[in-house]
Structures are given as C-alpha cells and as structure tokens.
C-alpha atoms as a PDB file:
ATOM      1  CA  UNK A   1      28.653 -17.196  15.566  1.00  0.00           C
ATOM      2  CA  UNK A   2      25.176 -17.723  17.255  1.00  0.00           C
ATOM      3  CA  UNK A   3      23.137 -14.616  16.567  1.00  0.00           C
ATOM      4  CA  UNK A   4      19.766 -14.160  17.275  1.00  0.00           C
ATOM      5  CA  UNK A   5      17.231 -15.075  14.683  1.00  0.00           C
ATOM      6  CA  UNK A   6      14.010 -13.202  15.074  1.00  0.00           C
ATOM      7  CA  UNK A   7      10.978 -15.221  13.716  1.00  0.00           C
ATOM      8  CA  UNK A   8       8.223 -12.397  13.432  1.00  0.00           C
ATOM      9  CA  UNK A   9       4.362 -14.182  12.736  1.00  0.00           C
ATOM     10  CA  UNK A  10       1.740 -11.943  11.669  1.00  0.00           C
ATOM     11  CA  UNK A  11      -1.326 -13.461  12.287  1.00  0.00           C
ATOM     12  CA  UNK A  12      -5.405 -12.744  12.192  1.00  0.00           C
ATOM     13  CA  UNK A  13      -7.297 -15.522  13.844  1.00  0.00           C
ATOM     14  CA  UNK A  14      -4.837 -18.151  13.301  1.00  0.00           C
ATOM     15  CA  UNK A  15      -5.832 -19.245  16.937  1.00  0.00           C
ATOM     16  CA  UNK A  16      -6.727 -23.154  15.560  1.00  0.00           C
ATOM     17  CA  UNK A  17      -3.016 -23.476  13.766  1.00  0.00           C
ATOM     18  CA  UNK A  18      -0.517 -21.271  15.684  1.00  0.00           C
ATOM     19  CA  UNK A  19       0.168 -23.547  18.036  1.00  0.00           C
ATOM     20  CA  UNK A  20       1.260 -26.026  15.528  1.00  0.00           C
ATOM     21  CA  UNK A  21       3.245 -23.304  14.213  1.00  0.00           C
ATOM     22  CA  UNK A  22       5.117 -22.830  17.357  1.00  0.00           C
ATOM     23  CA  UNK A  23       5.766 -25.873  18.115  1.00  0.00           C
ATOM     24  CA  UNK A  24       7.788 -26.284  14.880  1.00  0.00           C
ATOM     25  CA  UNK A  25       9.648 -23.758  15.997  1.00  0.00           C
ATOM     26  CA  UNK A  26      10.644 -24.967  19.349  1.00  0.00           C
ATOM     27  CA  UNK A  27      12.002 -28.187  17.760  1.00  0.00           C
ATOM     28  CA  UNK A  28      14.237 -26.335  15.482  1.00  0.00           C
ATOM     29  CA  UNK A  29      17.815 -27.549  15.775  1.00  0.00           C
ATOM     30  CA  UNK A  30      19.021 -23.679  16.093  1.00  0.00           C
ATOM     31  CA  UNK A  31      18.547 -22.342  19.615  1.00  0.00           C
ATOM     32  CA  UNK A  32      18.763 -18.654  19.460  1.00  0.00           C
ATOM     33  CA  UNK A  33      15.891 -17.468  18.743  1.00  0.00           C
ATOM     34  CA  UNK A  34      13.062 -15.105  19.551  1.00  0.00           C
ATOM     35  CA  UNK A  35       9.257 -14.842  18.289  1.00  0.00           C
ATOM     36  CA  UNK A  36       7.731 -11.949  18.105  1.00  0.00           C
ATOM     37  CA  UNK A  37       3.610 -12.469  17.270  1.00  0.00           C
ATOM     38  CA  UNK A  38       1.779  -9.618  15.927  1.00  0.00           C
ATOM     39  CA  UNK A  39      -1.938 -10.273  16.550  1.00  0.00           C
ATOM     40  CA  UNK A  40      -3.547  -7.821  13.497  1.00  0.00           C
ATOM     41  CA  UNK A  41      -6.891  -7.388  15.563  1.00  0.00           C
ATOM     42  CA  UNK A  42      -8.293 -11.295  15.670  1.00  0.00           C
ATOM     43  CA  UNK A  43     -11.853 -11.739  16.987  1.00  0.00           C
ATOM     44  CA  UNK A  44     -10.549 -15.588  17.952  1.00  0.00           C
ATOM     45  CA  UNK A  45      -8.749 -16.877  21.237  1.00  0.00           C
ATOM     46  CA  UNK A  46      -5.547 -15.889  20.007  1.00  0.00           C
ATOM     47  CA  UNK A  47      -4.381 -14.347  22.905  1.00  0.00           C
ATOM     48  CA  UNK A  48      -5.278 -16.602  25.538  1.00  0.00           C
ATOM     49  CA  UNK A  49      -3.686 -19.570  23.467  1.00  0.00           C
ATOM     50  CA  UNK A  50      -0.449 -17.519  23.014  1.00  0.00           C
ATOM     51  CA  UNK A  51      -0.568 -16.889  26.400  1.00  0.00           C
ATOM     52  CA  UNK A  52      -1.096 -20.407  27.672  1.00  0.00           C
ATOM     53  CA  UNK A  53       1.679 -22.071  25.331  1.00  0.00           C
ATOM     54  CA  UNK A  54       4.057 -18.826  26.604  1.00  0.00           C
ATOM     55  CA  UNK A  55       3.602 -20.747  29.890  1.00  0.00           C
ATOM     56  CA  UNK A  56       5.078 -23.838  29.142  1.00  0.00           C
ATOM     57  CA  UNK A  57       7.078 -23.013  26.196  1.00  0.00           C
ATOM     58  CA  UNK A  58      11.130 -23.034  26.278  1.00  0.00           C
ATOM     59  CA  UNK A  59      10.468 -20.349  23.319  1.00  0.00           C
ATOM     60  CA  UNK A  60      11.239 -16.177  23.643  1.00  0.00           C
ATOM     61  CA  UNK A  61       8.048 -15.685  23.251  1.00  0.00           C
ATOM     62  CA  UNK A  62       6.471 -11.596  22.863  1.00  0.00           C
ATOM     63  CA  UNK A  63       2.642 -10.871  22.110  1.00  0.00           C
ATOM     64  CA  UNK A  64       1.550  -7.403  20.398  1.00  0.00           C
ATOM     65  CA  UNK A  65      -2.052  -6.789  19.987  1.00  0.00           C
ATOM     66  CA  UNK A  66      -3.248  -3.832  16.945  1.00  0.00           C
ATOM     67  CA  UNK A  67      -6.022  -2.752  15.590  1.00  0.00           C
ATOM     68  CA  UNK A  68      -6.778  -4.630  11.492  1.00  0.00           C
ATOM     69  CA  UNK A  69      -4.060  -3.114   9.043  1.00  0.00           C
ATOM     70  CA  UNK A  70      -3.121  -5.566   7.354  1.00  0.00           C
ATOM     71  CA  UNK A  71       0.162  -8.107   7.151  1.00  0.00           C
ATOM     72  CA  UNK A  72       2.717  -5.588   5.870  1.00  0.00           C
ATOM     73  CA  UNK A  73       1.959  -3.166   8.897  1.00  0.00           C
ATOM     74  CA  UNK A  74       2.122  -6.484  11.077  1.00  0.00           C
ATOM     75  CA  UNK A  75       5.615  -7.009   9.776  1.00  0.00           C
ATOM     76  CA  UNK A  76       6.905  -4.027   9.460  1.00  0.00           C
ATOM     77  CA  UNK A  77       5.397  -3.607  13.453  1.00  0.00           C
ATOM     78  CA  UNK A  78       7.322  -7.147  14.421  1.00  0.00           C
ATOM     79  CA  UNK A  79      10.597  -6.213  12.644  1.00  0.00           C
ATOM     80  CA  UNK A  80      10.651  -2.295  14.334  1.00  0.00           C
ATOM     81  CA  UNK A  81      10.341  -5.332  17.819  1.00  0.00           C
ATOM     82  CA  UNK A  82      12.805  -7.357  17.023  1.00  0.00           C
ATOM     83  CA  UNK A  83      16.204  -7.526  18.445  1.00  0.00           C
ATOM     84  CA  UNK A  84      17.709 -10.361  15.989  1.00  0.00           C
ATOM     85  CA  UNK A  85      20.760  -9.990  13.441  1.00  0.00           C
ATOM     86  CA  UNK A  86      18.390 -11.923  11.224  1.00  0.00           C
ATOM     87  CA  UNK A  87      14.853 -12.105  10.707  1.00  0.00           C
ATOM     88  CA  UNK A  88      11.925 -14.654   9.407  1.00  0.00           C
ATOM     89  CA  UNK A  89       8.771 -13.984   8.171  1.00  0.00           C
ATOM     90  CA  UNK A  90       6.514 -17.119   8.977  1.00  0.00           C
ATOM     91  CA  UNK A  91       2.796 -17.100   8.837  1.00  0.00           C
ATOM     92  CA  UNK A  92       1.120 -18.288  11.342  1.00  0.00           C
ATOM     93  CA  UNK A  93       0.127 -21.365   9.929  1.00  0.00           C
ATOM     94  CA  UNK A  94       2.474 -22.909   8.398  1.00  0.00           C
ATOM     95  CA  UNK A  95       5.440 -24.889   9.743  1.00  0.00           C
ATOM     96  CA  UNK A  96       9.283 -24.971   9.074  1.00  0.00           C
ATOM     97  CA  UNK A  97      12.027 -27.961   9.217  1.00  0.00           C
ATOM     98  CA  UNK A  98      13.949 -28.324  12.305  1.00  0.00           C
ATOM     99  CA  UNK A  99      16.529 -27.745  10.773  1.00  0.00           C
ATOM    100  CA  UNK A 100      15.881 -24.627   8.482  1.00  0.00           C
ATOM    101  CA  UNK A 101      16.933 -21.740  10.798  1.00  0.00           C
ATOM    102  CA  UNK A 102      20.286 -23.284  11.599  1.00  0.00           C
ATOM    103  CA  UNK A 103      20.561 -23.756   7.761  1.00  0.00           C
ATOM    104  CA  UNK A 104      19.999 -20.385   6.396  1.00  0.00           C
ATOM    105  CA  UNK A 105      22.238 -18.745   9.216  1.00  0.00           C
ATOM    106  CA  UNK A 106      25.156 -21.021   8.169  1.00  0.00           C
ATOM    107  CA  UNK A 107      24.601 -19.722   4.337  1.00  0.00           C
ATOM    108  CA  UNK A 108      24.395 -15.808   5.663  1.00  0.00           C
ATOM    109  CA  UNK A 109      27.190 -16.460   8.058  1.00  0.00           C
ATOM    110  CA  UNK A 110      29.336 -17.701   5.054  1.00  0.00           C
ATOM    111  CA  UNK A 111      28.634 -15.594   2.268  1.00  0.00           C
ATOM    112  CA  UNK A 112      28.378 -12.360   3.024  1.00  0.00           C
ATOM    113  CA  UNK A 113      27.087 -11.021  -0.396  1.00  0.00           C
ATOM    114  CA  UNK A 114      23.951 -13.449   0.272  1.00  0.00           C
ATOM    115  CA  UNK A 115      20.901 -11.203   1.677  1.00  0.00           C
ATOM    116  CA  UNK A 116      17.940 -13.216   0.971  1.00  0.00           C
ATOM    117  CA  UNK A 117      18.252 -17.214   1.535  1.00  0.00           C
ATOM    118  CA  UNK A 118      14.902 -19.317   0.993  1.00  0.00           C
ATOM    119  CA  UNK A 119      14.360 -23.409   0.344  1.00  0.00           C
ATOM    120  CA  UNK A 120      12.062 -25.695  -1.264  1.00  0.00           C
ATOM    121  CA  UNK A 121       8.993 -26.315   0.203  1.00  0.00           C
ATOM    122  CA  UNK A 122       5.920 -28.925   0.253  1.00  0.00           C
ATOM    123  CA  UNK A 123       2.021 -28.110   0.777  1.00  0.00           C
ATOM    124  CA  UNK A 124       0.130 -29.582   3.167  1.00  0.00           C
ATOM    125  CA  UNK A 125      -3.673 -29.667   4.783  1.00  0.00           C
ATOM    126  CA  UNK A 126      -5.978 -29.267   1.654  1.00  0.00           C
ATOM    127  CA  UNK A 127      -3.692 -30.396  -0.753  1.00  0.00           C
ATOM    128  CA  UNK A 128      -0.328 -32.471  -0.346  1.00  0.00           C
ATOM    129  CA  UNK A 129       2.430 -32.131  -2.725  1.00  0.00           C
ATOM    130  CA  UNK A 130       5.714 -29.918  -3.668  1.00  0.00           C
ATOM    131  CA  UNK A 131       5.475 -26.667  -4.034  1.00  0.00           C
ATOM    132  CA  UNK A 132       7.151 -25.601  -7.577  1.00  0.00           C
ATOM    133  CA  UNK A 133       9.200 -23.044  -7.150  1.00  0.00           C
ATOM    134  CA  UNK A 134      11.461 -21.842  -9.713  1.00  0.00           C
ATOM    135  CA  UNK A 135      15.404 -21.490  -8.981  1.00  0.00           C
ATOM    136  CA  UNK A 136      16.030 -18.010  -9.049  1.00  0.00           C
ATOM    137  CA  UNK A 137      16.596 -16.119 -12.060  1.00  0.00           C
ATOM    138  CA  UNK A 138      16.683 -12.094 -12.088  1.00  0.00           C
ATOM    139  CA  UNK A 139      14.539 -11.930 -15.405  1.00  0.00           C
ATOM    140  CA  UNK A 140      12.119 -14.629 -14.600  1.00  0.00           C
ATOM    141  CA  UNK A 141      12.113 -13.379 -10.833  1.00  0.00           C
ATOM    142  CA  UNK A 142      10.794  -9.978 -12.178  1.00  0.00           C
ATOM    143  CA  UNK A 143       8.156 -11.631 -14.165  1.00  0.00           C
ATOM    144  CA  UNK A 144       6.790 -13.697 -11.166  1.00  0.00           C
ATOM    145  CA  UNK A 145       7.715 -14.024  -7.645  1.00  0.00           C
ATOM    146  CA  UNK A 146       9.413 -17.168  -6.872  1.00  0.00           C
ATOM    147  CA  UNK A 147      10.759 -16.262  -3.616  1.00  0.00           C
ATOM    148  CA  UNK A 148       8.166 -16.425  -0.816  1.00  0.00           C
ATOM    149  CA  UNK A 149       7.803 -14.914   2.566  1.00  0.00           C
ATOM    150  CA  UNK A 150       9.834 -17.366   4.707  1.00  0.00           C
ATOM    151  CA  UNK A 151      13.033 -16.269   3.416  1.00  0.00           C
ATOM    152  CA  UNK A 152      15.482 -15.418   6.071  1.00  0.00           C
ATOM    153  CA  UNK A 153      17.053 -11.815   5.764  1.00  0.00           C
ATOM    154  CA  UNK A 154      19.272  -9.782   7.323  1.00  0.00           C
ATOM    155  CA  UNK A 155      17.520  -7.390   9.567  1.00  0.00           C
ATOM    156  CA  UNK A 156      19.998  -4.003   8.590  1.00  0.00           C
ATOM    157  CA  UNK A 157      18.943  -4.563   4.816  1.00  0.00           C
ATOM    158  CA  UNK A 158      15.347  -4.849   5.519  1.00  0.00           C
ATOM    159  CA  UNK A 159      15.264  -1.454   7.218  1.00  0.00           C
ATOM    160  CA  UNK A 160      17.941   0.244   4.826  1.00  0.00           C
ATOM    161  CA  UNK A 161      16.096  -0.601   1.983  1.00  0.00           C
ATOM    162  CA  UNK A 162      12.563   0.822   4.099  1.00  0.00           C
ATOM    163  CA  UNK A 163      10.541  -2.825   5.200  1.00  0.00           C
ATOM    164  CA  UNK A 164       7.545  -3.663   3.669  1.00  0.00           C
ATOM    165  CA  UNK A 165       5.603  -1.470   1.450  1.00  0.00           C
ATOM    166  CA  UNK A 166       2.875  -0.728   3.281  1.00  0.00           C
ATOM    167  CA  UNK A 167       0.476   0.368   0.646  1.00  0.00           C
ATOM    168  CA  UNK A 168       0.953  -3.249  -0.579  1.00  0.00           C
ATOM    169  CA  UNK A 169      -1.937  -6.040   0.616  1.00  0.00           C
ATOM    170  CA  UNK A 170      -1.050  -8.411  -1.923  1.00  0.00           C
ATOM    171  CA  UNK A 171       2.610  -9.826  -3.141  1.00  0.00           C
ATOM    172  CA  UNK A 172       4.200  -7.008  -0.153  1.00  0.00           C
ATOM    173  CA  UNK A 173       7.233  -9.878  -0.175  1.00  0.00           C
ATOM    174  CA  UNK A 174       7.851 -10.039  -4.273  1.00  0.00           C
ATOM    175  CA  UNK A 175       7.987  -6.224  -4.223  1.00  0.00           C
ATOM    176  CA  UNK A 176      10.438  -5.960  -0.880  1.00  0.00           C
ATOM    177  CA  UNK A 177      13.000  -8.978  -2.098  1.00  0.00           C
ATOM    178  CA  UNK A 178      12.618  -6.522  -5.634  1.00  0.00           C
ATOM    179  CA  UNK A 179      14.238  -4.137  -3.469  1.00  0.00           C
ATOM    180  CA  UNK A 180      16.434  -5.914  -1.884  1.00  0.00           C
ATOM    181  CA  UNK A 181      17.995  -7.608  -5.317  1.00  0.00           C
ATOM    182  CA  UNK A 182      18.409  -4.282  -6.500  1.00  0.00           C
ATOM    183  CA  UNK A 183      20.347  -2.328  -4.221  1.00  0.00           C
ATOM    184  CA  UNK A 184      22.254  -5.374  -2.294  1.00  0.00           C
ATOM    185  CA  UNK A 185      21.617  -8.531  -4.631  1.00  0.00           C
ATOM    186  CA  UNK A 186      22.598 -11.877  -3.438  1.00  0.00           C
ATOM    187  CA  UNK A 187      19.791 -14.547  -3.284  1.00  0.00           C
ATOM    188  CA  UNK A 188      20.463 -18.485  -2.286  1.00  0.00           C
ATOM    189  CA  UNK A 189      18.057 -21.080  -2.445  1.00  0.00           C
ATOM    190  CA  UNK A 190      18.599 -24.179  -0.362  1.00  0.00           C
ATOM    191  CA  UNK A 191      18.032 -27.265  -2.176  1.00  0.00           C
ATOM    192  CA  UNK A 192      16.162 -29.092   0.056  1.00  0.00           C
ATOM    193  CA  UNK A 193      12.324 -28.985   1.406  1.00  0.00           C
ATOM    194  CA  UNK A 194      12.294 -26.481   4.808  1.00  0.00           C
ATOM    195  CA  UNK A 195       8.403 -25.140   4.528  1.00  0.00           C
ATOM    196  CA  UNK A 196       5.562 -26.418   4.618  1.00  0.00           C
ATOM    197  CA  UNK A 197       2.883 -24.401   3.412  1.00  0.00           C
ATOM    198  CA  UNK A 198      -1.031 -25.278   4.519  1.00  0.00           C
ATOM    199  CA  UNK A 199      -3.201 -25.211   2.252  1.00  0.00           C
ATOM    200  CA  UNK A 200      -7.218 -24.654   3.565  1.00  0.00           C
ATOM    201  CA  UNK A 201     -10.028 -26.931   3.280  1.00  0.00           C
ATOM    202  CA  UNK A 202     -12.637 -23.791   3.382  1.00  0.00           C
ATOM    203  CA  UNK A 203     -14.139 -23.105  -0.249  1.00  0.00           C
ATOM    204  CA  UNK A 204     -14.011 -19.396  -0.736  1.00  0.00           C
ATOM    205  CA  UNK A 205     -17.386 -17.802  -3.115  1.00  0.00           C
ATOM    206  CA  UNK A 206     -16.221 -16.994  -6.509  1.00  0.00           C
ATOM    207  CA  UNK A 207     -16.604 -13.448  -5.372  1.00  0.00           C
ATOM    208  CA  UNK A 208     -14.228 -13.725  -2.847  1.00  0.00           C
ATOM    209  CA  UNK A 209     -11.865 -15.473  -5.749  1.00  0.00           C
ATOM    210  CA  UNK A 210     -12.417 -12.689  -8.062  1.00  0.00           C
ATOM    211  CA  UNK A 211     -11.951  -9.902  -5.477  1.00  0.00           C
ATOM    212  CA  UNK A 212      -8.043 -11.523  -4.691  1.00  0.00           C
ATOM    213  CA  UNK A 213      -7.757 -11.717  -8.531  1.00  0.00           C
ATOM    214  CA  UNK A 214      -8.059  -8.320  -8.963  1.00  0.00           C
ATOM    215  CA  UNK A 215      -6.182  -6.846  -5.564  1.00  0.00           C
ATOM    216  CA  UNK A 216      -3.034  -8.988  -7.087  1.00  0.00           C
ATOM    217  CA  UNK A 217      -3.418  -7.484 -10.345  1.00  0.00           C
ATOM    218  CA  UNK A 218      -3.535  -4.107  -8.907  1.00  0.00           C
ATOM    219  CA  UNK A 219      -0.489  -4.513  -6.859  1.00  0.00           C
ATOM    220  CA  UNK A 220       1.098  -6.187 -10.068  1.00  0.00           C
ATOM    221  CA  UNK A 221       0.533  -2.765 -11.331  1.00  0.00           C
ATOM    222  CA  UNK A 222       2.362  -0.925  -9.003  1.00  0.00           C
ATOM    223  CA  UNK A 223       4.739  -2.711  -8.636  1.00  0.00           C
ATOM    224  CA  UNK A 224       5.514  -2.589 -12.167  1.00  0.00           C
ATOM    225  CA  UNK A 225       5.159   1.120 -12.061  1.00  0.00           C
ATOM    226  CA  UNK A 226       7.199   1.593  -9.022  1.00  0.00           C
ATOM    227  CA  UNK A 227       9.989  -0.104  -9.928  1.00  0.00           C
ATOM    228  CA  UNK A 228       9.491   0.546 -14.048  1.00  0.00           C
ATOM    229  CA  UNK A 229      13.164   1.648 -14.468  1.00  0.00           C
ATOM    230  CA  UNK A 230      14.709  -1.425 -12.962  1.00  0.00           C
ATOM    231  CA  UNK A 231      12.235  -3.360 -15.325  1.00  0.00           C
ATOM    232  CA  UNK A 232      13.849  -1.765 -18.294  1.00  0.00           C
ATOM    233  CA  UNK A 233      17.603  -1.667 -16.899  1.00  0.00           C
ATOM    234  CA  UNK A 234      16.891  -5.585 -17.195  1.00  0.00           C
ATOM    235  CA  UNK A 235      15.320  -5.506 -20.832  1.00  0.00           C
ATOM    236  CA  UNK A 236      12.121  -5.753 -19.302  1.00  0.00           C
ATOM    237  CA  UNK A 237       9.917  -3.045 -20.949  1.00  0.00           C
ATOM    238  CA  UNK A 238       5.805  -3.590 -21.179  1.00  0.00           C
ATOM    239  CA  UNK A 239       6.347  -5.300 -24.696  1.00  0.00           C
ATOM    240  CA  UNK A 240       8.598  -7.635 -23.655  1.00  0.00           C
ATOM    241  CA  UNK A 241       6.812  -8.141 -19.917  1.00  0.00           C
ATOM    242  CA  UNK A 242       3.601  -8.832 -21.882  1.00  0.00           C
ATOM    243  CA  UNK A 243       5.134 -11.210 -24.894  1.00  0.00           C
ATOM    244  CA  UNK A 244       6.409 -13.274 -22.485  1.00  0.00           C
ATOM    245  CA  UNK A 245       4.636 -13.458 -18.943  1.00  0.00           C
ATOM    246  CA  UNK A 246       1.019 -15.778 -19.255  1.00  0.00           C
ATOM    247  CA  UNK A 247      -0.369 -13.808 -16.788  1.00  0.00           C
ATOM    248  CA  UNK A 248      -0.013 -10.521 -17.972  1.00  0.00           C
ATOM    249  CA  UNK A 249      -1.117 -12.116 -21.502  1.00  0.00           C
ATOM    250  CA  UNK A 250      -3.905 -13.786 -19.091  1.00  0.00           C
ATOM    251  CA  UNK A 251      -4.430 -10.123 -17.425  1.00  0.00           C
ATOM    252  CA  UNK A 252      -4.761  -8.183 -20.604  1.00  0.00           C
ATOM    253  CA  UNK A 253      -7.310 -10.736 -21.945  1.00  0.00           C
ATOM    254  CA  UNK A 254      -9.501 -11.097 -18.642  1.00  0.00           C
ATOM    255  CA  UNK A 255      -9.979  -7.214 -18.445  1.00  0.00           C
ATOM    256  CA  UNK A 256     -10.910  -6.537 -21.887  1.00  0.00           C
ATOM    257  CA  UNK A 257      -7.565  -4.366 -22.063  1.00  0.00           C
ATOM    258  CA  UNK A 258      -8.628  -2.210 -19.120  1.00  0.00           C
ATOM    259  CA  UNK A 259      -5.651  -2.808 -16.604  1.00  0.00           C
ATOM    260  CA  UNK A 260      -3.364  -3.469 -19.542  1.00  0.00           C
ATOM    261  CA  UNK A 261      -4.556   0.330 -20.755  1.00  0.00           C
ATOM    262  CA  UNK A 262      -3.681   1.311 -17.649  1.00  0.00           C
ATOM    263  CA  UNK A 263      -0.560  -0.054 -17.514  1.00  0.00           C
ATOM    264  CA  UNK A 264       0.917   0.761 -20.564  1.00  0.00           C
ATOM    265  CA  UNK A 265      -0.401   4.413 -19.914  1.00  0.00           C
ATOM    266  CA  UNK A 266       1.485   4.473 -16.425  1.00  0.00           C
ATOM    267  CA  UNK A 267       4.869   3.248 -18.697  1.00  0.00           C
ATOM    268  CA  UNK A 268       4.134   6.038 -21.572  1.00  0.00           C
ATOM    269  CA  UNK A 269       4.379   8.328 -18.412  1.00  0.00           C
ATOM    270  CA  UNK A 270       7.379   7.422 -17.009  1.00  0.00           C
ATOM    271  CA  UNK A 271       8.909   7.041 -20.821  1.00  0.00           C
ATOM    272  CA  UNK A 272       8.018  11.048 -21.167  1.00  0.00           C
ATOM    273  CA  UNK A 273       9.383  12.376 -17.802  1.00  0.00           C
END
C-alpha cells in the first residue's frame, strides 16, 4: 500500500531554516507525500522563500497564510487541509531521516492496533547530542511526555478523538497522544535515530525563561485536571503524581505551594462531584 502521508509544518518566521526542512523531506526514501505549510502570521520572507523552492521542488507543496494563533490552531488548520491517510507534525526547523516516513508507514501498515509511531532522535545546531527519550511506558508517559510532535498518526484518529486542544500553547502534543492512548492505545517507538531536533544559538532573558516555565506549568495543570480520571484509573492520584514526578516535587517547591494549592484543589473538586 502507498498512501499518502501528509507532513503538515506550522511555522512563524522559520524563513532562515525551512528550507533545510524541506529539503529533508524531498530526499525521503517514501514518495507519496504532500506538505501542507501553515504560515501562523510571520513578519519574515516566509512566503516568498516557500514560494521560490515550490518552483523547483519535486515536493506537493500548499502555502496557507493566518493571522498569530498559535501552533495548535496551525495544526489543527493543516490537518482540516490535508488529504493523507497519515499525517506528520514537523516543525519547521527541524529535519527527519530519509528514511523515517517510509518507516513508520510500514509499522502502521502492519499493525493495525499501532496509532502513534515515533523514533529516537539527535539534537543539533546549539547543542549536538541524543536526545533521551524514554521507551514508552503508560505510567511514566502520564508523568512526562516522552513522545514528541513528529510522531506519525493516523489522520481518522486525530479527528475522532477532536485534534489538538486548542486552548493548549504549551505540551498541545503530550495532551493529544493522552487522548489518543486512551481511547485507541497502541504506541511504537522505532529504535533507531529519525529526528533531528535544532537546538538555537539565541540566549533568551531570564524573563522570557521564566514566562515558558510557568505557561508549561499551567498547561501541566490542565492537563492534569482534564484528564484527572484517567490519572486515577492508572493509580495516578495527586499523592502519588507528586511522590514520584521531580517536577511536580520541583513545581510545588518553586511556587511556594501556590500551583500545587491549586492543583490539589482542582482534584478535591473532581473527588466531590
């Protein structure tokens, strides 16, 4: 079977790396592709150098311009585009292995109880090495996400399950492959390095550090909430969460108890409905 993969890149001035990104797509060893870029209202050259490479490019190539809202809404926006069997999340600057798309196909293809196949993966630009990421576990996978974005799903689960949260700025992917797992299960993990994930040589202010910090601790928060009874169906209740994940040990520390007050306080709700 040869379906069509869709690789859907959400990107806000990416104009310097995109076409690096492209170009690892071209050379992938799969052939059946389409990309579908989501510009998310860049102030860069973005379209221009989309539109030049679309020139000379062997790729499916489609451009959609919107106004700022974020990555989710720039997937979700892609996906609602694409016309693929399968899809790809891939940032739009970062690269994959020629042969990655022809790899997690095969794996889908094969097993039809897998929905979500990722691989290892190495950084590159600022910083050069593997990227650590855990084989999947359920219970440790609800603690942390160790499935990124690039994972290659099938496009009827993504929209039966309802796409990316778009409420969601920060971990959107952890809280979708949550979804996923729980009504469909079935995650692979190929053993070998297909992503390569750039890291930046641009020093954010600590400001900017701290104001991340806090958005992913927020949408720790509701993700915790949202999905609080699958949490518990796993023996995952806020005791347990906090006795044995270092960041929310970390988290309830750093805020002087304020998010973790607000935490437990959204689980003594949902323990009283």
């Amino acid at each position: 079977m040869n379906q069509l993969v869709s690789i859907i890149i959400p990107s806000f001035n990416n104009a310097e790396t995109i076409i690096e990104t492209l170009q690892s797509i071209e050379k992938q060893s799969y052939q059946n592709i389409e990309v579908i870029i989501v510009d998310d209202g860049s102030s860069d050259d973005l379209k221009s150098i989309v539109s030049e490479y679309q020139n000379s490019s062997p790729l499916t190539i489609s451009y959609h311009f919107q106004d700022n809202a974020g990555p989710s809404v720039a997937r979700n926006k892609g996906a609602q585009l694409a016309r693929g069997t399968f899809l790809l999340f891939l940032d739009a600057d970062d690269l994959i292995h020629e042969n990655y798309v022809q790899k997690a196909v095969k794996v889908l293809n094969e097993n039809p109880a897998i929905n979500i196949v990722y691989a290892d993966a190495e950084f590159f630009g600022a910083e050069i090495g593997k990227w650590e990421l855990s084989e999947y576990n359920l219970q440790d996978f609800l603690k942390y996400n160790s499935i990124p974005i690039f994972a290659v799903i099938k496009k009827d689960v993504f929209h039966a399950v309802g796409n990316f949260d778009e409420q969601l700025t920060f971990t959107e992917d952890w809280e979708l492959w949550i979804r996923i797992i729980k009504t469909y299960g079935g995650v692979y993990k190929i053993p070998e390095t297909m992503y390569y994930y750039r890291k930046r040589f641009n020093k954010s202010s600590l400001s900017d550090n701290m104001n991340v910090n806090n958005n992913s601790d927020l949408s720790r928060l509701y993700i915790y909430n949202k999905h609080y009874d699958f949490y518990c169906e796993n023996g995952l209740d806020l005791t347990s969460l906090i006795n044995t994940t270092y960041h929310l040990k970390h988290f309830k520390k750093k805020y002087n108890n304020i998010w973790y007050k607000k935490l437990a306080a959204k689980f003594k709700n949902k323990n009283n409905d």
